[in-house]
Protein backbone atom coordinates (compact mmCIF):
# COMPACT_ATOMS: atom_id res chain seq x y z
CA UNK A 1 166.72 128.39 258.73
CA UNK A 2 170.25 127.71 257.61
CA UNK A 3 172.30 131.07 257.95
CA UNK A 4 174.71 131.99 255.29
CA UNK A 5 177.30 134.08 254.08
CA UNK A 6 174.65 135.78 252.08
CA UNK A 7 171.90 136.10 254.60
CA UNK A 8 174.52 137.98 257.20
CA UNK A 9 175.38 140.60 254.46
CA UNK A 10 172.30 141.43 253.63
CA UNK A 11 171.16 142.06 257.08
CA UNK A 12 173.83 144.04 257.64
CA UNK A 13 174.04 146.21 254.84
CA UNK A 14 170.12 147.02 255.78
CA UNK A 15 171.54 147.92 259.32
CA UNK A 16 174.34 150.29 257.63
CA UNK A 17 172.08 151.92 254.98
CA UNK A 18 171.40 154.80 257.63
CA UNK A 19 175.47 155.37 258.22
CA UNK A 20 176.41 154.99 254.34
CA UNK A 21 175.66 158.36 253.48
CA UNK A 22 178.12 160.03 256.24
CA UNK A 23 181.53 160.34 255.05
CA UNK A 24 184.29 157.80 256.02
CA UNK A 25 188.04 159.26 258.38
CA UNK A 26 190.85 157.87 256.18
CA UNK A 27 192.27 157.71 253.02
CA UNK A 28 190.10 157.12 249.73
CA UNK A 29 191.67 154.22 247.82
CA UNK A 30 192.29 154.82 243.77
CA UNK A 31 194.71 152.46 242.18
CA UNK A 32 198.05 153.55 241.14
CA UNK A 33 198.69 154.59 237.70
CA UNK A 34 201.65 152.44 236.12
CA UNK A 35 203.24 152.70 232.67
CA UNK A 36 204.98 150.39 231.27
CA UNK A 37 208.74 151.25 229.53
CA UNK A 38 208.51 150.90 225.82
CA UNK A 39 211.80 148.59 225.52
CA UNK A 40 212.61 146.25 222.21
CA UNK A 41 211.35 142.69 223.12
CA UNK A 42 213.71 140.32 223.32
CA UNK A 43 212.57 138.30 219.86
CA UNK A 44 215.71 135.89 218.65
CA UNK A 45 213.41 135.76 215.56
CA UNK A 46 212.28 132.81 213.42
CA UNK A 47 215.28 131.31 212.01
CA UNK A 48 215.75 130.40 208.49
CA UNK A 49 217.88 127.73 206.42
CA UNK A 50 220.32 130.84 205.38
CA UNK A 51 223.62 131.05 207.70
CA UNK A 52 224.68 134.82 208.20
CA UNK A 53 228.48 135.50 207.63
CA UNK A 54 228.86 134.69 211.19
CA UNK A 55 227.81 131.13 210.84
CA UNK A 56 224.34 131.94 212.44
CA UNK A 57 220.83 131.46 211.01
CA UNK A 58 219.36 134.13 209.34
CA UNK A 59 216.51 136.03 210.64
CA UNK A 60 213.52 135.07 208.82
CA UNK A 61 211.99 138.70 207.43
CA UNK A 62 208.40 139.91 208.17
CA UNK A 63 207.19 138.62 205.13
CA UNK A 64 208.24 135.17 205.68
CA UNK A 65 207.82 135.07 209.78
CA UNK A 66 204.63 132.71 209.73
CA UNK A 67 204.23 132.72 213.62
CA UNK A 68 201.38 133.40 215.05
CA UNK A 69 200.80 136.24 217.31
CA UNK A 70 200.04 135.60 221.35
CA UNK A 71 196.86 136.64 221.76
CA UNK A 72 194.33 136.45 224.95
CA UNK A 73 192.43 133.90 223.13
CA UNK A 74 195.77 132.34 222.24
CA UNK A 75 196.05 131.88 226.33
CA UNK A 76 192.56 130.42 226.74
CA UNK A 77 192.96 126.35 227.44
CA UNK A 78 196.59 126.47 226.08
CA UNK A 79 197.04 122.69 226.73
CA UNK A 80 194.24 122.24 224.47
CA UNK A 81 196.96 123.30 221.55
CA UNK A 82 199.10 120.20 222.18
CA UNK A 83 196.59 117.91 220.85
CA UNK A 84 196.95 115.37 223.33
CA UNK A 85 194.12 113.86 225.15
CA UNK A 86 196.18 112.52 228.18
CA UNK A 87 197.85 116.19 228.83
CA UNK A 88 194.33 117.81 228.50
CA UNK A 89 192.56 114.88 231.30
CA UNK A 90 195.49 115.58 233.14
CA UNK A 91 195.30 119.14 233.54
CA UNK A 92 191.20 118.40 234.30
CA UNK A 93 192.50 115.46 237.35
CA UNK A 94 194.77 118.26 238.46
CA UNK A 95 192.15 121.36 239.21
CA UNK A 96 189.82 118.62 240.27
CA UNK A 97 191.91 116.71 242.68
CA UNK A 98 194.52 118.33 243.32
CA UNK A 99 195.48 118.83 247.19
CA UNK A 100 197.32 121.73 247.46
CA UNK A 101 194.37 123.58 244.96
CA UNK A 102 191.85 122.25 247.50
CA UNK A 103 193.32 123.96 250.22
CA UNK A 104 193.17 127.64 248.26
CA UNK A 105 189.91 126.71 247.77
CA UNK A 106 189.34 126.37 251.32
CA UNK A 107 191.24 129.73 251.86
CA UNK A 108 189.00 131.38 250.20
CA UNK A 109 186.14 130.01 252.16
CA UNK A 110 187.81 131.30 255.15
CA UNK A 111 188.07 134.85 253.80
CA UNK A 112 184.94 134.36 252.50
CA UNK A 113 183.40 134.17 256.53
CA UNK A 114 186.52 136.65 257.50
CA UNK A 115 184.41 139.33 255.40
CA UNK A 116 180.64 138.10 256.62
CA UNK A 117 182.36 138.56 259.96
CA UNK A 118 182.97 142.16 259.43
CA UNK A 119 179.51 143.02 259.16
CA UNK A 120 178.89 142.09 262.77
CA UNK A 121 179.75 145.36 263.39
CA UNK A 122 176.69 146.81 261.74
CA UNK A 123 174.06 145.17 263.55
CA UNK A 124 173.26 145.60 267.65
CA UNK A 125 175.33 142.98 270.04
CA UNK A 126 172.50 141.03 272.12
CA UNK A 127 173.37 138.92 275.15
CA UNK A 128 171.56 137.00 277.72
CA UNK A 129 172.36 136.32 281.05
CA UNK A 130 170.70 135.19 284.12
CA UNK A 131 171.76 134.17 287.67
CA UNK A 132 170.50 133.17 290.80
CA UNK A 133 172.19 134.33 294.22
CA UNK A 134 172.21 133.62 297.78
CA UNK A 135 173.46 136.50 299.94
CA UNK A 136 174.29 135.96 303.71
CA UNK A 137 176.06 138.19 305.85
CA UNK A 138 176.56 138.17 309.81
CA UNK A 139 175.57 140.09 312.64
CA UNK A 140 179.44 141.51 313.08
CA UNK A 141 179.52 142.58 309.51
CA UNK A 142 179.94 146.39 308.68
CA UNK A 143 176.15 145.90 306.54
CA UNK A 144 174.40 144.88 309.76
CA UNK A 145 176.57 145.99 312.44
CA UNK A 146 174.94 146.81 315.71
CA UNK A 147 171.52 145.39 314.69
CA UNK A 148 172.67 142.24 316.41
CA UNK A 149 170.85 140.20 313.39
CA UNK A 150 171.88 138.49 310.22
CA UNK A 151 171.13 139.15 306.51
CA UNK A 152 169.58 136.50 304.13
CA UNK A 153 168.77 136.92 301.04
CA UNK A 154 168.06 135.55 297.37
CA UNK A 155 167.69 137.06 293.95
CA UNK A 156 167.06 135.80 291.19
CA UNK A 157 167.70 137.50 287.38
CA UNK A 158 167.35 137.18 284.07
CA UNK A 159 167.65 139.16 280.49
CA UNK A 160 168.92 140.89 277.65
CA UNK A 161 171.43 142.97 277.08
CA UNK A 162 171.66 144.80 273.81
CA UNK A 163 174.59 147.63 272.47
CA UNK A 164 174.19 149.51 268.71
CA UNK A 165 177.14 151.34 267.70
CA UNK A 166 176.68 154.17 265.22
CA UNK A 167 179.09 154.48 262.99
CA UNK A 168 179.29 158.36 262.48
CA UNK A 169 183.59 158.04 261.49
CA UNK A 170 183.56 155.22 259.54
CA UNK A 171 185.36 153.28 260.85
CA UNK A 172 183.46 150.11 260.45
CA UNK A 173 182.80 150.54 257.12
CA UNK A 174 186.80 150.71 256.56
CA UNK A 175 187.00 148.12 258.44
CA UNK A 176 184.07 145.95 256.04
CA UNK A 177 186.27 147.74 252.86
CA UNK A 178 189.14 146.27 254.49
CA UNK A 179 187.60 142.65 254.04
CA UNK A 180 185.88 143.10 250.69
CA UNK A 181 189.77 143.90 249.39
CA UNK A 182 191.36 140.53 251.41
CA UNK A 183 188.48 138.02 249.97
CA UNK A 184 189.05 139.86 246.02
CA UNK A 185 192.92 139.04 246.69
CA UNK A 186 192.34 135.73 248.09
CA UNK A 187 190.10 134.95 244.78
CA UNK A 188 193.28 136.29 242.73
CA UNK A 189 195.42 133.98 245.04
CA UNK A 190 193.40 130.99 244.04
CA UNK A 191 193.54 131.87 240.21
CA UNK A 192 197.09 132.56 240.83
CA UNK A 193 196.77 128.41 242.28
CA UNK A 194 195.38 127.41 239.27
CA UNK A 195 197.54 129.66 236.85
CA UNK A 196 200.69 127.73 238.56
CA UNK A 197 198.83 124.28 238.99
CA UNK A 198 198.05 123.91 235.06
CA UNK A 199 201.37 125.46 233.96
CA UNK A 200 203.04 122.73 236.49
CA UNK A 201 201.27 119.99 235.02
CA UNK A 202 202.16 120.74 231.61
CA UNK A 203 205.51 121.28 232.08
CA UNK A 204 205.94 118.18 233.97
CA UNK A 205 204.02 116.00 231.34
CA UNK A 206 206.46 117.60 228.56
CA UNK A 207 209.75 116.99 231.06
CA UNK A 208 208.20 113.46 231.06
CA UNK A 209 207.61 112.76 227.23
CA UNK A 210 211.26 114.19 226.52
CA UNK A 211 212.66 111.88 229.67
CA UNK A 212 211.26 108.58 227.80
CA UNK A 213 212.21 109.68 224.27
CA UNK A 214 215.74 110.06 225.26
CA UNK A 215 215.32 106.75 226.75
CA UNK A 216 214.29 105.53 223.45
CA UNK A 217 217.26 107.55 221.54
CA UNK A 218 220.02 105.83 224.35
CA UNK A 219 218.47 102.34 223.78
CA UNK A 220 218.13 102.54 219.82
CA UNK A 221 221.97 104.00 219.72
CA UNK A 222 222.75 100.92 222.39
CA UNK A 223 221.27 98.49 219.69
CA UNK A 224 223.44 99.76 216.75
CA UNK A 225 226.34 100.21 219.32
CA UNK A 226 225.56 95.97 220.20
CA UNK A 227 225.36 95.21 216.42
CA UNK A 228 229.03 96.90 216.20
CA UNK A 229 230.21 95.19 218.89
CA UNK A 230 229.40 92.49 217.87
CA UNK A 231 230.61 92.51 214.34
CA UNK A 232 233.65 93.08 215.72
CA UNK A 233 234.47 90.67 218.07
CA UNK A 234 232.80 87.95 215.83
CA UNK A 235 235.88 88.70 213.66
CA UNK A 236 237.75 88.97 216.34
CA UNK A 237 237.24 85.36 217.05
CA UNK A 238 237.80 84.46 213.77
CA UNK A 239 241.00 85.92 213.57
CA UNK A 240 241.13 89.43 211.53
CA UNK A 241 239.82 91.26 214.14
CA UNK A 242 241.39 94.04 216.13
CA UNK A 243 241.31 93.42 219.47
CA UNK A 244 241.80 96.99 220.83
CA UNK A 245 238.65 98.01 218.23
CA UNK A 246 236.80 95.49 220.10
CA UNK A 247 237.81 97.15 223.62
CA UNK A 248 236.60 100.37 222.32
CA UNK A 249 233.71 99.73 221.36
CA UNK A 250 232.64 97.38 224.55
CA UNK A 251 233.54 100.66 226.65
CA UNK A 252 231.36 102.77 224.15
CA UNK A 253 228.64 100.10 224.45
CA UNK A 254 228.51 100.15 228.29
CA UNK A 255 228.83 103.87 228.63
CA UNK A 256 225.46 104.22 226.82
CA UNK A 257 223.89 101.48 228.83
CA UNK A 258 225.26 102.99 231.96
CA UNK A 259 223.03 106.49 231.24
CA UNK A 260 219.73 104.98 230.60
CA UNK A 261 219.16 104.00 234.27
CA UNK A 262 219.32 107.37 235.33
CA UNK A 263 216.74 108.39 232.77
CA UNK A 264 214.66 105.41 234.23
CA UNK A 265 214.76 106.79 237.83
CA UNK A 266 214.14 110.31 236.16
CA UNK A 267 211.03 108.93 234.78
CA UNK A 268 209.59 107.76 237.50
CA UNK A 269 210.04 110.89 239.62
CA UNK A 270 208.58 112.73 237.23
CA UNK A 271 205.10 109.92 236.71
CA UNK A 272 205.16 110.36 240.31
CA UNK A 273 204.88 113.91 240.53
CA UNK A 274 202.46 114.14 238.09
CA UNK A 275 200.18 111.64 240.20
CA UNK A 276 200.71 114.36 243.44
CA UNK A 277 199.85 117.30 241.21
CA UNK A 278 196.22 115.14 239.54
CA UNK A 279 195.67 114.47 243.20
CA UNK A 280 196.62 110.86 243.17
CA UNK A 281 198.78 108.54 244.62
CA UNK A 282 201.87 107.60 242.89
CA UNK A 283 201.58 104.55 240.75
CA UNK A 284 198.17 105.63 239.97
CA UNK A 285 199.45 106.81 236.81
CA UNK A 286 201.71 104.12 235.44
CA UNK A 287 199.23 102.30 232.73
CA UNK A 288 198.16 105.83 231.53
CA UNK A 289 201.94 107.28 231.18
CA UNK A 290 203.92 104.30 230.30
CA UNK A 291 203.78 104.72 226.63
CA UNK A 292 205.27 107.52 225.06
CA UNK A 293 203.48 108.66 221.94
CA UNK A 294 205.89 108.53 218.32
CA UNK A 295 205.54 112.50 218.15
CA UNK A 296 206.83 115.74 219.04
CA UNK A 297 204.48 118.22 221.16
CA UNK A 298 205.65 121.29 219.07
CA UNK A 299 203.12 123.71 218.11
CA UNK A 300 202.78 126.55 215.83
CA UNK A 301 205.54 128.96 216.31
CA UNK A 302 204.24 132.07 218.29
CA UNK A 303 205.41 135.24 218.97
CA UNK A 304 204.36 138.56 221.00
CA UNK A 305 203.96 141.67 218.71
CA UNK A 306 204.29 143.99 222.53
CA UNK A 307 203.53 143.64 226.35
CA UNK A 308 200.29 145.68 227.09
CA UNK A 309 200.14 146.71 230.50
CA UNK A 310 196.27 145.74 230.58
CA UNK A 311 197.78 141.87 229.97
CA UNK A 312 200.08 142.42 233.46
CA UNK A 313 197.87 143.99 235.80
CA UNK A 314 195.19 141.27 235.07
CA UNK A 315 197.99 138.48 235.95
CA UNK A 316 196.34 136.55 239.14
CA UNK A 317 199.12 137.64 241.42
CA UNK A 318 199.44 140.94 239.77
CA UNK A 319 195.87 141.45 241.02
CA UNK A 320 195.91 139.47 244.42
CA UNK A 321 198.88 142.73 245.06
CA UNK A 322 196.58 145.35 244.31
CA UNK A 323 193.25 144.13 246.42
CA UNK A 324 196.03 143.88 249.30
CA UNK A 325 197.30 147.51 248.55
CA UNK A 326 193.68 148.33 248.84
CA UNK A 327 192.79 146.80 252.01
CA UNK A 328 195.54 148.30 253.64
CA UNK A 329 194.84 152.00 252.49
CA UNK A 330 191.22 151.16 254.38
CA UNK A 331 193.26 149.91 257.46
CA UNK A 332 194.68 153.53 257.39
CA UNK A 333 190.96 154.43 258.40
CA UNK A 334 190.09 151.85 260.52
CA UNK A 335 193.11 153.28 262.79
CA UNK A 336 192.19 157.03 262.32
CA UNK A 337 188.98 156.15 263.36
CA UNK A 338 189.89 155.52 267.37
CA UNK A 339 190.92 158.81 267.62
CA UNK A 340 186.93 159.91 267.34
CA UNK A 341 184.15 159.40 269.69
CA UNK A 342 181.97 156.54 269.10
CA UNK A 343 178.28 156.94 269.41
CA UNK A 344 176.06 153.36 271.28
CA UNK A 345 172.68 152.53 271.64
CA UNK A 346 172.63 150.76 274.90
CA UNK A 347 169.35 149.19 276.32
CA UNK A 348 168.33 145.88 278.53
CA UNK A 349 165.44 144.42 279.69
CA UNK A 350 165.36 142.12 282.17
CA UNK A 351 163.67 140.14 285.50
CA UNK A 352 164.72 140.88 289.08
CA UNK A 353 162.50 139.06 292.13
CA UNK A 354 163.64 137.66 295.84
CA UNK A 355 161.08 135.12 295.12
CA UNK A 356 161.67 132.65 292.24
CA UNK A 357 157.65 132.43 291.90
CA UNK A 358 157.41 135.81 290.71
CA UNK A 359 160.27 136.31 288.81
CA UNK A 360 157.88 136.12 285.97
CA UNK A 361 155.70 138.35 286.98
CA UNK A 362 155.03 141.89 285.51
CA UNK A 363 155.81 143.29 288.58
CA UNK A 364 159.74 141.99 287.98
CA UNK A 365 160.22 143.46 285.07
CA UNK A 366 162.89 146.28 284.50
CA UNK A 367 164.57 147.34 281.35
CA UNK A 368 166.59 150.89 280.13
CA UNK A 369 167.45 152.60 276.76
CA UNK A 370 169.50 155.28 275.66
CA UNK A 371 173.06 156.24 273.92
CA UNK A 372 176.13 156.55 275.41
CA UNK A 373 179.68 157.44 274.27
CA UNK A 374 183.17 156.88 274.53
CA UNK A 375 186.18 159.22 273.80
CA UNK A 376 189.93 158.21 273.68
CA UNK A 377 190.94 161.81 275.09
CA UNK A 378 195.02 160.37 276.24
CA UNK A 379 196.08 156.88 275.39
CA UNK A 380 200.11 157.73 275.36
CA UNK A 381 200.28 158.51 272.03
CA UNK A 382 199.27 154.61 271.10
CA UNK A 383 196.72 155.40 267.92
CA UNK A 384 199.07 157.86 266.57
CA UNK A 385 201.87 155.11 266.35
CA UNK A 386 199.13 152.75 264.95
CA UNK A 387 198.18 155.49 262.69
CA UNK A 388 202.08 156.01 261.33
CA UNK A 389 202.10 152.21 261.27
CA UNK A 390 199.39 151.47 258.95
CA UNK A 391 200.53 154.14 256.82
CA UNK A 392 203.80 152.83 256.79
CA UNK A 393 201.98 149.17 255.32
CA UNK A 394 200.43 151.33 252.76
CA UNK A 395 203.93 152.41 251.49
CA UNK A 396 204.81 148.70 251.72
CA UNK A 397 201.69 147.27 249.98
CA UNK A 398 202.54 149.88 247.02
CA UNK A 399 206.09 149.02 246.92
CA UNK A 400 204.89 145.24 246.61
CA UNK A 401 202.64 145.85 243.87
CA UNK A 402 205.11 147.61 241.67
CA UNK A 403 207.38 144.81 242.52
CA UNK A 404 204.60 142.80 241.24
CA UNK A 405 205.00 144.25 238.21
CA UNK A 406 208.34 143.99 237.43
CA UNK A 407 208.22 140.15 238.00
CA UNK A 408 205.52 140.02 235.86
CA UNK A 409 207.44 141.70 233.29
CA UNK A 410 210.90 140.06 233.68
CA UNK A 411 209.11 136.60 233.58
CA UNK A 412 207.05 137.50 230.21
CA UNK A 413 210.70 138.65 228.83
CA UNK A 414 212.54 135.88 229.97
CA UNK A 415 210.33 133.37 228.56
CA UNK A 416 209.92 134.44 225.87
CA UNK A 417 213.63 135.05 225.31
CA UNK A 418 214.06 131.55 225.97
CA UNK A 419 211.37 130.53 223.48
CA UNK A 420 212.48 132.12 220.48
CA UNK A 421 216.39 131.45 221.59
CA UNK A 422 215.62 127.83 221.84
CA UNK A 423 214.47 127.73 218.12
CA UNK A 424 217.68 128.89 217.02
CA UNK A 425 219.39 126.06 219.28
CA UNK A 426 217.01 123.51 217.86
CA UNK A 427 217.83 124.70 214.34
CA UNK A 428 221.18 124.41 214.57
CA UNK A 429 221.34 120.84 216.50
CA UNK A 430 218.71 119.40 214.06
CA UNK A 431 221.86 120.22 210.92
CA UNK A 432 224.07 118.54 213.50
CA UNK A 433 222.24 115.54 214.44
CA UNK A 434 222.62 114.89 210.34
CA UNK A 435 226.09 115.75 209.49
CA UNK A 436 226.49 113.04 212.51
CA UNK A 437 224.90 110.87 210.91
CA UNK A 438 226.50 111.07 208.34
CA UNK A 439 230.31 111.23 210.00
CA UNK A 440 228.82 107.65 211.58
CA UNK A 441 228.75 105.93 208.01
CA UNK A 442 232.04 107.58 206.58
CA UNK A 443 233.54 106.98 209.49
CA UNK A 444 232.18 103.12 209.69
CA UNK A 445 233.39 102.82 205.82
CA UNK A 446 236.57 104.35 206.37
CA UNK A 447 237.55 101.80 209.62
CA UNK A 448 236.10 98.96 207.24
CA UNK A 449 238.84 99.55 204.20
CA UNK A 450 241.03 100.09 206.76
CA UNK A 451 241.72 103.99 205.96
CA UNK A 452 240.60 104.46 209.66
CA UNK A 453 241.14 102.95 213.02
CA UNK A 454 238.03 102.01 215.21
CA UNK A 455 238.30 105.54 217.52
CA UNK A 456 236.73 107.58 214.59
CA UNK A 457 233.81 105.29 214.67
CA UNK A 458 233.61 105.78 218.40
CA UNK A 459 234.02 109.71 218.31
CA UNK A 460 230.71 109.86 215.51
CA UNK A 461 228.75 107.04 217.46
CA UNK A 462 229.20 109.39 220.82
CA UNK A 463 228.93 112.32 219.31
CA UNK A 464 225.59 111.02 217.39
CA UNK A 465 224.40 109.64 221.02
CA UNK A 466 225.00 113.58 222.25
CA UNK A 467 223.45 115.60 219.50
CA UNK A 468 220.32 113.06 219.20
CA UNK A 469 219.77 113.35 223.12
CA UNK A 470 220.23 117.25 222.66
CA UNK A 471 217.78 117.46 219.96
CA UNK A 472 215.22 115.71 221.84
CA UNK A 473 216.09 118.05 224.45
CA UNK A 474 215.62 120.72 222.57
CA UNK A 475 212.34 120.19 221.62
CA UNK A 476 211.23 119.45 225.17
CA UNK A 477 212.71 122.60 225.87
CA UNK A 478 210.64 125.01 223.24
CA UNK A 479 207.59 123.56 224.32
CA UNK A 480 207.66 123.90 228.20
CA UNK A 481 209.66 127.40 227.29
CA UNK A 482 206.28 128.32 225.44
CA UNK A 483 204.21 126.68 228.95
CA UNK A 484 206.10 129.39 230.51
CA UNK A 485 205.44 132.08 228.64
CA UNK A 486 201.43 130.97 228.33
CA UNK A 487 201.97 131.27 232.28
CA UNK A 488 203.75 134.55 232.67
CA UNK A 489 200.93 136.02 230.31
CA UNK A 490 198.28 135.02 232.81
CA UNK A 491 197.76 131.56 232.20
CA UNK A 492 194.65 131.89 230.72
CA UNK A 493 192.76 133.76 233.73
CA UNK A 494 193.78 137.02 232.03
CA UNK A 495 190.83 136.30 229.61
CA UNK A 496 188.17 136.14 232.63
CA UNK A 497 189.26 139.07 234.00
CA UNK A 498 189.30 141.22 231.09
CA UNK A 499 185.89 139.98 229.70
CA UNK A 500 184.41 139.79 233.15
């Protein structure tokens, strides 16, 4: 019969049934009561078309703010909202395969047996042991001394020892609470894993789509920039040409080309990193991720209409903080616990003979029963310090959890600052990235009819190159911004825990 983690529990928590009524030394555990300040979020708002006197975008008024609110359902299988098969299989690779997921996995396995272990203490220790022994001693020794013969003899044992504590204090079962709280926080740790692993994954595959579209925004500015250049010193050559015009715009030219390698090296980190986080070697990825899609990963503008507190206490590592807090109040008991007597069952039965052919008789047989107990009357002072100690954990484990709590807080405001800010930023360089347009043809017309020299050309062609790049940026930006803020909202394991 194969044992398991199950099997062990249940024989144990037979063997503690008689003990569960009797009331535990040490601290109850009841988790802390938190509120939640009721501050303004920090919402930039939806931007409209309308400039403020300022020269800022208008807020866009509650009647006309189409975003959608952040809901738990919102959270559920976020990258599913992208609309892009190779984020979504990559995101399945990634819980799947990946290597540093595994090994939470295998974490929890070993809390998992940490906690089966604990119920050893529930059920009676049984050993066996068995010798056999030749005694001799000499006629001069102080056993036979003036008998003027030696002793020889030979015995042979055999059996079972067998010890049952009681556990009248508790302290087991503080002990077993102990556990139960470590495995619940090491299950929180490994949806914490998989909160971080998916939110990686997506934020790298975004990182990676805007690296190769500003690729593509360098090399389509370095074609018009070629076409320029050589216009120019094609008339150059022909004799009308201005010579510094064509200097300016071969430095312009190779500038541009000299920032798309870079971008290239950028690219590949980040195909490569992806690879690690689906579990794969890198290059595995290159066919799949070569091609950047013609489209922007923007979704639906949302927003957050407050920050429950129910939403940050379910948070993975929000949790995994709590379930430690808890198993260290039931440490408290499991030290309080030595200061009380404990209570055994002791018994053994077992086969003592001189003659190996009867050491299976009946007539070898011996055994014993009955409890004993031991009492810690003066150890120094020692379980009083580990007393204060554990104690002293508590106040740490609470001190962490609250801590846990403002993180959880500061990163749900911070993304989401960023979020909405970014819109704003994207706004305003999407009105830019036209008026430079724009300043590139006047400015081209103006240098043809000679109103212009060449450097106004090269100020809107750079400036165009900039505010292109930025936009592109930009819209990465919002997007992994909104990954974020998916992520600091629980990542989509707030759902289980509230419906579970």
């Amino acid at each position: 019969m194969k044992i398991t983690p199950e099997l062990l529990c249940a024989a144990a928590t037979f063997a503690a049934a008689g003990c569960s009524m009797l009331p535990s030394v040490g601290p109850d555990y009841r988790e802390p009561e938190r509120k939640l300040p009721d501050f303004a979020l920090p919402d930039a708002g939806y931007p409209t078309t309308n400039l403020l006197e300022s020269g800022e975008y208008k807020i866009a008024e509650d009647g006309d703010d189409w975003r959608v609110n952040i809901t738990t359902n919102e959270i559920r299988s976020w990258w599913t909202r992208f609309n892009d098969p190779v984020l979504t299989g990559l995101v399945d690779s990634s819980v799947s395969n990946n290597l540093s997921y595994l090994m939470a996995q295998e974490r929890l396995v070993q809390a998992r047996w940490s906690l089966v272990g604990s119920y050893a203490a529930f059920l009676p220790h049984v050993g066996a042991s068995g010798s056999a022994t030749r005694m001799e001693r000499g006629k001069d020794t102080s056993a036979r001394w003036g008998t003027g013969s030696k002793l020889h003899r030979d015995v042979f044992t055999g059996g079972f020892d067998a010890t049952w504590e009681i556990d009248i204090f508790g302290g087991s079962r503080r002990a077993t609470e102990a556990a139960t709280a470590e495995f619940e926080a090491a299950g929180w740790n490994l949806a914490d894993a998989w909160v971080s692993l998916t939110s990686e994954v997506g934020s790298q595959y975004i990182a990676l789509r805007t690296t190769q579209q500003r690729i593509e925004v360098a090399r389509d500015n370095l074609v018009l920039q070629r076409e320029t250049y050589d216009i120019l010193k094609s008339r150059l050559d022909s004799g009308i040409g201005d010579e510094l015009a064509v200097s300016q715009s071969k430095y312009i030219l190779e500038q541009t080309h000299a920032a798309i390698p870079p971008l290239l090296a950028q690219e590949e980190q980040l195909k490569n990193a992806l690879a690690i986080l689906t579990g794969l070697m890198p290059g595995a990825l290159e066919e799949e991720l070569s091609e950047c899609p013609d489209r922007d990963w923007l979704v639906e503008p949302q927003k957050l209409s407050g920050i429950p507190l129910d939403m940050i206490r379910a948070r993975p590592d929000v949790r995994a903080a709590e379930r430690r807090l808890a198993a260290q109040v039931a440490r408290v008991g499991v030290a309080q616990a030595r200061w009380y007597p404990k209570l055994f069952i002791n018994g053994s039965l077992g086969l003592d003979s001189v003659h190996p052919q009867k050491l299976f008789h009946r007539d070898a047989l011996m055994g014993s029963i009955g409890p004993s107990f031991s009492w810690p009357i003066f150890q120094g002072g020692g379980i009083y310090a580990a007393v204060q100690a554990e104690e002293a954990k508590v106040n740490e484990a609470c001190l962490a959890y609250d801590l846990a709590i403002q993180k959880a807080y500061a990163e749900i405001r911070d993304a989401y600052a960023a979020y909405t800010h970014e819109y704003h930023r994207y706004q305003a360089l999407q009105a830019a990235v036209k008026a430079a347009e724009d300043a590139v043809s006047i400015a081209k017309d103006l240098y043809k009819n000679g109103l212009k020299d060449f450097t106004a050309v090269i100020d809107a062609q750079r400036s165009l190159l900039t505010l292109a790049e930025s936009l592109v940026v930009s819209r990465g930006s919002i997007s992994r911004h909104l990954i974020a803020l998916y992520k600091a909202l629980g990542g989509g394991v707030v759902v289980e825990a509230e419906e579970g």
